[in-house]
C-alpha atoms as a PDB file:
ATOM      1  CA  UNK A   1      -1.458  78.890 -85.245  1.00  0.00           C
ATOM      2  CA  UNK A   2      -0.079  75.328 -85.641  1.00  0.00           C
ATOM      3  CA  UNK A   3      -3.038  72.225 -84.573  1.00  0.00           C
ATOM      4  CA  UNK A   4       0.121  69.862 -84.376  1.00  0.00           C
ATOM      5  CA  UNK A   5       0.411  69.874 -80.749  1.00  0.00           C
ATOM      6  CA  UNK A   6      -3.113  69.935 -80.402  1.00  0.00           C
ATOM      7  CA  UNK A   7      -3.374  66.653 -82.219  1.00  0.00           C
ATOM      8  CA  UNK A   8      -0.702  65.073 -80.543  1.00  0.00           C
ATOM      9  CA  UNK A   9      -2.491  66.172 -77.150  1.00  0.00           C
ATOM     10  CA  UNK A  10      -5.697  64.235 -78.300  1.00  0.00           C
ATOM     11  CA  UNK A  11      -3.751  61.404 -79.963  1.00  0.00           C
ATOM     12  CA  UNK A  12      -1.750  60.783 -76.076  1.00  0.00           C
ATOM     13  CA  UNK A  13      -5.425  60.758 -74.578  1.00  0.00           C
ATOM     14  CA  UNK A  14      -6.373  58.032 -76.760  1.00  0.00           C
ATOM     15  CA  UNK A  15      -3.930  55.747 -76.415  1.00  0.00           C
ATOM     16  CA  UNK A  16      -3.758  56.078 -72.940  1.00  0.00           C
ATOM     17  CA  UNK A  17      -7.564  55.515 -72.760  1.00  0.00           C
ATOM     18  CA  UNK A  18      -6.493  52.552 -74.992  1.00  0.00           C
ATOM     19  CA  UNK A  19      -4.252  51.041 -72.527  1.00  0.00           C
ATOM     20  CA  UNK A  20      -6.700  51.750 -69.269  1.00  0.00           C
ATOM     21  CA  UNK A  21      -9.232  49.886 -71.229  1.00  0.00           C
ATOM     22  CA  UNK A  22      -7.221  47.181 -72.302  1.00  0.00           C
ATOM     23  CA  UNK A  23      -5.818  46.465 -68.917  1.00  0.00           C
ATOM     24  CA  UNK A  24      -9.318  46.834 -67.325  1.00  0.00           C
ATOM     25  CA  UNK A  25     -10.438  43.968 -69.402  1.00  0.00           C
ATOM     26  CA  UNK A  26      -7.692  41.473 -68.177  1.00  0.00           C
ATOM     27  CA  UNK A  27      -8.100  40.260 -65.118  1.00  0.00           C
ATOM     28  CA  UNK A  28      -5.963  36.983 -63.078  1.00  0.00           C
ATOM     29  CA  UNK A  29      -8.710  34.217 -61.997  1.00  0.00           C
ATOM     30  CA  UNK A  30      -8.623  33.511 -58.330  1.00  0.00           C
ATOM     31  CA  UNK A  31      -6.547  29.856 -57.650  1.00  0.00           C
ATOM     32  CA  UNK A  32      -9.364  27.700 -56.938  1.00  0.00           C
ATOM     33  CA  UNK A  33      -9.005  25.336 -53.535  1.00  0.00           C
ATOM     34  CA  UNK A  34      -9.359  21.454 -55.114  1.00  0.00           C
ATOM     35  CA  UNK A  35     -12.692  19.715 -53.582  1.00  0.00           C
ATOM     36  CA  UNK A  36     -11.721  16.432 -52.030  1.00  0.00           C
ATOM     37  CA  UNK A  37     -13.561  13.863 -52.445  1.00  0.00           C
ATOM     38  CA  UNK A  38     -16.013  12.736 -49.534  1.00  0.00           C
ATOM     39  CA  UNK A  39     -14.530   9.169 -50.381  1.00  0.00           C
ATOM     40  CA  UNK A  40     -10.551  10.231 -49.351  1.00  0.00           C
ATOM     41  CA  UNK A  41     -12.104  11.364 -45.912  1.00  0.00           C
ATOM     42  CA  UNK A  42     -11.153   8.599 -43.078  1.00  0.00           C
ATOM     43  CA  UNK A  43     -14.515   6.931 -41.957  1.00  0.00           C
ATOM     44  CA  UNK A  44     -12.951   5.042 -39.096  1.00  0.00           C
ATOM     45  CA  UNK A  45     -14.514   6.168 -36.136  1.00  0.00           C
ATOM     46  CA  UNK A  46     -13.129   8.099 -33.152  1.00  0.00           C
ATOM     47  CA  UNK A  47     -12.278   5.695 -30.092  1.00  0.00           C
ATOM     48  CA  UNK A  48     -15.071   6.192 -27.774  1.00  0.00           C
ATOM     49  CA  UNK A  49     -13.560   8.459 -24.557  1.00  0.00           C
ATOM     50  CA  UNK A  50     -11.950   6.814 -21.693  1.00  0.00           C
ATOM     51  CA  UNK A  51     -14.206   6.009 -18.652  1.00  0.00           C
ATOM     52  CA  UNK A  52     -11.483   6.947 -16.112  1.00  0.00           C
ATOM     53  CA  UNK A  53      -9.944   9.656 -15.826  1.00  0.00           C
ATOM     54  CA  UNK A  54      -8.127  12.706 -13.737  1.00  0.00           C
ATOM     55  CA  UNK A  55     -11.404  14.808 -13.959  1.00  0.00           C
ATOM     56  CA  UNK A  56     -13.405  12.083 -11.690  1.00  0.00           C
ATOM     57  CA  UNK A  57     -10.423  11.493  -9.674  1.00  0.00           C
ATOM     58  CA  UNK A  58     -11.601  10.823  -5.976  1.00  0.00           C
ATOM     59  CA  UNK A  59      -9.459  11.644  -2.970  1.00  0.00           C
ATOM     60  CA  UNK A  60      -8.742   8.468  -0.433  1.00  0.00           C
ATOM     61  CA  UNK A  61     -11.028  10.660   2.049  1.00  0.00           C
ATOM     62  CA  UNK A  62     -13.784  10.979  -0.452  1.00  0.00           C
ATOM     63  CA  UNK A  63     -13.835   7.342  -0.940  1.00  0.00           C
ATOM     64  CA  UNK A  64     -13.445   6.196   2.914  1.00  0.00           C
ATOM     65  CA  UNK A  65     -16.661   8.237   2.957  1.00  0.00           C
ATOM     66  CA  UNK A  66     -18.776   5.715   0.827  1.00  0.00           C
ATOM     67  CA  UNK A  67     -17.565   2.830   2.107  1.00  0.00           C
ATOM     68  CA  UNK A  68     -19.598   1.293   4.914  1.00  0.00           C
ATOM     69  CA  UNK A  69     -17.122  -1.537   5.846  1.00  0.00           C
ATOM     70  CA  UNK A  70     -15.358   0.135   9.189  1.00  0.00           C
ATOM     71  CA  UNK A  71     -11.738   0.160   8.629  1.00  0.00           C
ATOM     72  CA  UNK A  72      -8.070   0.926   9.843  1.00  0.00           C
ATOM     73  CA  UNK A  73      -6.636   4.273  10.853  1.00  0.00           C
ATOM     74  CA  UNK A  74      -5.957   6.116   7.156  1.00  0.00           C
ATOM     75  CA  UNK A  75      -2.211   6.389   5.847  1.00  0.00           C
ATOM     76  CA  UNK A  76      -1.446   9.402   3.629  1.00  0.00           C
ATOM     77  CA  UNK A  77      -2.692   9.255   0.019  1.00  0.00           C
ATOM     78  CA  UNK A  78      -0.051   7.758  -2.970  1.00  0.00           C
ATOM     79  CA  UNK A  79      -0.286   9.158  -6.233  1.00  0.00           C
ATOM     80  CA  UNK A  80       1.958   7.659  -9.306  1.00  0.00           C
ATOM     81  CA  UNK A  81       1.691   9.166 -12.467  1.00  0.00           C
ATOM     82  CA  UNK A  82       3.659   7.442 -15.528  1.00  0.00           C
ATOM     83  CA  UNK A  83       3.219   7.727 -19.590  1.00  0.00           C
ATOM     84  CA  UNK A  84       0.130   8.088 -19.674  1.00  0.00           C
ATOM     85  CA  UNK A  85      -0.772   6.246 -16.898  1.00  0.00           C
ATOM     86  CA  UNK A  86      -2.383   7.311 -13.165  1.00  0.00           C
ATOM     87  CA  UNK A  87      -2.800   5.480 -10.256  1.00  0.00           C
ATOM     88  CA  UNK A  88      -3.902   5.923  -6.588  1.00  0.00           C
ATOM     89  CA  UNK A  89      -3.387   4.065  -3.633  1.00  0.00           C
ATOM     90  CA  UNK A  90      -5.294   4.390  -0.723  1.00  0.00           C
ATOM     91  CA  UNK A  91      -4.130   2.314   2.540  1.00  0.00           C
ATOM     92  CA  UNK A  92      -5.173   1.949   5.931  1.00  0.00           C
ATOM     93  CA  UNK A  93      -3.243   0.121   9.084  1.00  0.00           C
ATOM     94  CA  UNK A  94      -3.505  -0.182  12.599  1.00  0.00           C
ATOM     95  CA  UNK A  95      -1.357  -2.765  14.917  1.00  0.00           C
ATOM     96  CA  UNK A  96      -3.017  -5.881  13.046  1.00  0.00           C
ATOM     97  CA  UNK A  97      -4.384  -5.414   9.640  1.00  0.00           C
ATOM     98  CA  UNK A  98      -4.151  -3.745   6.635  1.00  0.00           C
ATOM     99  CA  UNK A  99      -6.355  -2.796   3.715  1.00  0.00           C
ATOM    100  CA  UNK A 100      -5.265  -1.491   0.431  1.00  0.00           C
ATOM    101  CA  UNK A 101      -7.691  -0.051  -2.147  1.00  0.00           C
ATOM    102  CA  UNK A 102      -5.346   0.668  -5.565  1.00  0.00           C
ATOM    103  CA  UNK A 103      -7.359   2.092  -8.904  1.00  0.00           C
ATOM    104  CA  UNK A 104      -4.721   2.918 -12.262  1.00  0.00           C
ATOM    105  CA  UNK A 105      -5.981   3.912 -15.333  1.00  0.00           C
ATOM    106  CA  UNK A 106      -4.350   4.427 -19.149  1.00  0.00           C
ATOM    107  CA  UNK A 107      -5.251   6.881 -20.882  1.00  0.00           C
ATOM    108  CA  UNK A 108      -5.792   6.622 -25.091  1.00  0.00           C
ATOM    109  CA  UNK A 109      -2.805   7.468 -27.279  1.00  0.00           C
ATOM    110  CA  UNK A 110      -1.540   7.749 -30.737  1.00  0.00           C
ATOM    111  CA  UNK A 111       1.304   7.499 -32.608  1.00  0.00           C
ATOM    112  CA  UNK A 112       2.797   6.363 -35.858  1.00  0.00           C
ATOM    113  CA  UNK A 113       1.298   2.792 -35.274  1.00  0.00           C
ATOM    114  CA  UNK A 114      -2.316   4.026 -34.986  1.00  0.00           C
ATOM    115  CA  UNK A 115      -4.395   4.474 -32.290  1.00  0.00           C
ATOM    116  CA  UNK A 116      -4.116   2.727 -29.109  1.00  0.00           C
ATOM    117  CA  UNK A 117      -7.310   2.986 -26.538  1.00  0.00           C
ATOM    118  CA  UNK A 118      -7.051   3.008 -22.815  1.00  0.00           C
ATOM    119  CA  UNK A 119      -9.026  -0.232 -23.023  1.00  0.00           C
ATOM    120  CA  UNK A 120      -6.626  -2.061 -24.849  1.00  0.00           C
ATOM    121  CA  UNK A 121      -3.780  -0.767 -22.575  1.00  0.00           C
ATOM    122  CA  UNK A 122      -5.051  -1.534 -19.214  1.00  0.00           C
ATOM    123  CA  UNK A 123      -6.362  -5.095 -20.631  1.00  0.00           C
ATOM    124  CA  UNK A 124      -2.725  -5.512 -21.798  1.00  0.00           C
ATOM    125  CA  UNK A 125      -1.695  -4.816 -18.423  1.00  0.00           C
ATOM    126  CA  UNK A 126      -3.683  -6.749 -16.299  1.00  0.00           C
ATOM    127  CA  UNK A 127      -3.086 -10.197 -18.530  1.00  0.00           C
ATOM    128  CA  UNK A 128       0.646  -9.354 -18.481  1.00  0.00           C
ATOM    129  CA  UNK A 129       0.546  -9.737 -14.722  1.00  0.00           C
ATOM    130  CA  UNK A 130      -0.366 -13.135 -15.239  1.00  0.00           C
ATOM    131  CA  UNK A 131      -2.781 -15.450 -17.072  1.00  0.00           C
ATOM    132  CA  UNK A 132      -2.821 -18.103 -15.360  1.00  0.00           C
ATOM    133  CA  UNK A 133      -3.983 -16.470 -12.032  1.00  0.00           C
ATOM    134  CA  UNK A 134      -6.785 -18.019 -10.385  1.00  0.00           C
ATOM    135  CA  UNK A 135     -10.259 -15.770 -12.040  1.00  0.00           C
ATOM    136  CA  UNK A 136     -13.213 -14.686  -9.309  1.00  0.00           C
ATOM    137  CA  UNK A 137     -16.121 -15.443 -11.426  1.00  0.00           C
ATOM    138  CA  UNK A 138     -18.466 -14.525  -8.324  1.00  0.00           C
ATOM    139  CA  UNK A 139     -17.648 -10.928  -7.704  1.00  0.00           C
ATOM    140  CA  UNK A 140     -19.614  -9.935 -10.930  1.00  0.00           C
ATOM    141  CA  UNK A 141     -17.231  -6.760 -11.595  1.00  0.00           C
ATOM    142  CA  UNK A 142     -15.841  -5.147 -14.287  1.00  0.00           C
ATOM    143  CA  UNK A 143     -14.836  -7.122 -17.166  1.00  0.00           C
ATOM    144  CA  UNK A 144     -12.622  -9.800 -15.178  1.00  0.00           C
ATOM    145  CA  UNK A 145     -11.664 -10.313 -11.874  1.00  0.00           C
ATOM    146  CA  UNK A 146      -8.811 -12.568 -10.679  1.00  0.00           C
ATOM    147  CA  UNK A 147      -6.722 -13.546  -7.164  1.00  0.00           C
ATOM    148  CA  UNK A 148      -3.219 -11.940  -7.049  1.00  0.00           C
ATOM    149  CA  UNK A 149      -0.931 -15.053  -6.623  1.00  0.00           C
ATOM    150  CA  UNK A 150       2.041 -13.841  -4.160  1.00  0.00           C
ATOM    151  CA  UNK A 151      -0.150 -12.696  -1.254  1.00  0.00           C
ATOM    152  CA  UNK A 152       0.755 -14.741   1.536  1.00  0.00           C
ATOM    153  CA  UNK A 153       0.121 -12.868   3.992  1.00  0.00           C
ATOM    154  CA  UNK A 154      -3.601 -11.737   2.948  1.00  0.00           C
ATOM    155  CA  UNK A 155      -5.513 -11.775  -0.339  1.00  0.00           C
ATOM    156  CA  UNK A 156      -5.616  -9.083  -3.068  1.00  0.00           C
ATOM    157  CA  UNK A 157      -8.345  -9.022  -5.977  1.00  0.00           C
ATOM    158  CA  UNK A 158      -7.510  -7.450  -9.100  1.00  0.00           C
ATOM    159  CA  UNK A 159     -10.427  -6.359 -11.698  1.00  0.00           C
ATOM    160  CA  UNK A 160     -10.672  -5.451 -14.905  1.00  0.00           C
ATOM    161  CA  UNK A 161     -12.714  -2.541 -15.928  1.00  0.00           C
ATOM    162  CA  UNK A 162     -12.380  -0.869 -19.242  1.00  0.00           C
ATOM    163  CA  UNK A 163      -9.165   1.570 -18.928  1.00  0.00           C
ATOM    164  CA  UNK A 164      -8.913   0.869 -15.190  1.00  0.00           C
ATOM    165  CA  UNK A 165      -7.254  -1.860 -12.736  1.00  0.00           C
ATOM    166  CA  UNK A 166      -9.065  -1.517  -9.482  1.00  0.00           C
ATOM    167  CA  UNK A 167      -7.584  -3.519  -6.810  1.00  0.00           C
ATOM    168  CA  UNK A 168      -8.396  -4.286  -3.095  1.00  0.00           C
ATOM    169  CA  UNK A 169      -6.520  -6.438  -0.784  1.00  0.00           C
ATOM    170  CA  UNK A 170      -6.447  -7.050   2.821  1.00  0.00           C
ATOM    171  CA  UNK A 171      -3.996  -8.791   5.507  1.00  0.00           C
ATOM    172  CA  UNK A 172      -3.512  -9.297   9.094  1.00  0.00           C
ATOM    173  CA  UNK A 173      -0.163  -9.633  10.533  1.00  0.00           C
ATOM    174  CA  UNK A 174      -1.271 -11.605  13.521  1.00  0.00           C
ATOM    175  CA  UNK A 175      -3.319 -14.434  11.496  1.00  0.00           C
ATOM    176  CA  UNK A 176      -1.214 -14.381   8.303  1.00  0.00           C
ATOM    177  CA  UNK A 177      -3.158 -16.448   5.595  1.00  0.00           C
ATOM    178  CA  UNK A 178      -2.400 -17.723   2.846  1.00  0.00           C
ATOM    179  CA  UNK A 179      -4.147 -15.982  -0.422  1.00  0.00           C
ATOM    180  CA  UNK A 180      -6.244 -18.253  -1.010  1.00  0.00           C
ATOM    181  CA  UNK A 181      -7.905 -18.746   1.829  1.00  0.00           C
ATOM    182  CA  UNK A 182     -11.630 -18.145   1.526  1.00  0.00           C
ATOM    183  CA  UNK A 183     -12.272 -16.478   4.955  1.00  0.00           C
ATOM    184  CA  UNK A 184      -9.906 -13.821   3.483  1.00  0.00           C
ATOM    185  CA  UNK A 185     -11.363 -13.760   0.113  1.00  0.00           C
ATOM    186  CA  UNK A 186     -15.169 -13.144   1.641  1.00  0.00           C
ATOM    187  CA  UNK A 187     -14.069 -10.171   2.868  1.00  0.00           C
ATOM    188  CA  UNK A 188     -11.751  -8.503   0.466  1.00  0.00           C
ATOM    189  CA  UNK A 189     -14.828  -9.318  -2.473  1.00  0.00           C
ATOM    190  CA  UNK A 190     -17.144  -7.475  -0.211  1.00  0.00           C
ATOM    191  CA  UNK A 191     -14.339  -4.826  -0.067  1.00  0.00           C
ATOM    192  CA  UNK A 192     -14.190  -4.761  -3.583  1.00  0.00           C
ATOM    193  CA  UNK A 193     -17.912  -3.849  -4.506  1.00  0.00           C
ATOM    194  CA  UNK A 194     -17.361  -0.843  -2.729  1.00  0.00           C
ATOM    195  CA  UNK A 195     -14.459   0.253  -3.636  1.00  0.00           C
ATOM    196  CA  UNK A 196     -15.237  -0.483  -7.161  1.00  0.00           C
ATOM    197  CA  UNK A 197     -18.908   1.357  -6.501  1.00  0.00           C
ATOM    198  CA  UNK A 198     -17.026   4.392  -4.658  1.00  0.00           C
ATOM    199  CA  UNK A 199     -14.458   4.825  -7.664  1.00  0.00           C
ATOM    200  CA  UNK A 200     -17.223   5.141 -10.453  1.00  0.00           C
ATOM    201  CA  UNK A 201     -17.430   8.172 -12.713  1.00  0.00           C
ATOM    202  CA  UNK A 202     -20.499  10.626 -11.837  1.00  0.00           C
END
């Protein structure tokens, strides 16, 4: 009996054990992830969040509520939304007078130019509305206060608070007055406070 198949038999076995073990002992390395650097991580700061915004949002009812100066009849709520921008406006008339409490806030963006805080906007907005009109230094609100210059009927105070313009103004249409008259002004401060304490975030 011939042992040539019988040695090509084992032969097959060994090469194939051969090629098993060879390809056992390659193996591919796993792609290692690249560890940044802590010093290309940004260390500016997040902008701190927004004081104002939709979350404490107040209804014209909820506010008439905390304010203990008696006042006209209510008119319906205004609500204005813009780019990223609210505002609410809440006014009440009878036959005579009228009384106007008006809060708008900006919210914080970003874009290709950086970041731009809801501070910075509303600030922007407030001076843009004019400069050189005449600044309350007595109401002790917000960051600024100043006297809206076209009233001429009434008197309307504008403050600045951090991402928010809070107004409040007042008229009569059977004593018109001028805006800067103080007997006007008295009031519409003392309107102010409470507006400005009745809009605050809880």
């Amino acid at each position: 009996m011939s042992t040539k198949p019988h040695h090509r038999w084992i032969q097959r076995i060994g090469m194939a054990s051969a090629v098993v073990t060879l390809l056992g002992g390659c193996s591919v390395e796993p792609i290692q992830t690249p560890a940044f650097s802590s010093s290309t991580t940004s260390t500016t700061p997040p902008p701190p969040p927004d004081k104002y915004s939709t979350s404490d949002w107040k209804s014209c009812s909820e506010v008439r509520q905390k304010l203990a100066s008696d006042l006209p009849p209510p008119l319906p709520d205004d609500k204005q939304e813009g780019p990223k921008w609210s505002m609410r406006i809440c006014p009440f008339r009878d036959d005579d007078s009228l009384v106007v409490f008006r809060i708008q806030y900006w919210d914080t963006t970003a874009d290709i130019t950086g970041v731009h805080t809801g501070a910075e906007r509303a600030k922007k907005e407030f001076l843009d509305r004019g400069p050189a009109r005449e600044r309350d230094n007595s109401v002790n609100l917000g960051s600024d206060a100043r006297w809206k210059r076209d009233d001429t009927n009434g008197c309307t105070l504008e403050i600045l608070d951090e991402n928010a313009v809070i107004s409040a103004g007042s008229s009569n249409r059977k004593t018109p007055t001028p805006g800067n008259n103080e007997q006007c002004r008295g009031l519409v401060r003392k309107l102010a406070k409470q507006f400005f304490a009745a809009v605050q975030p809880q």
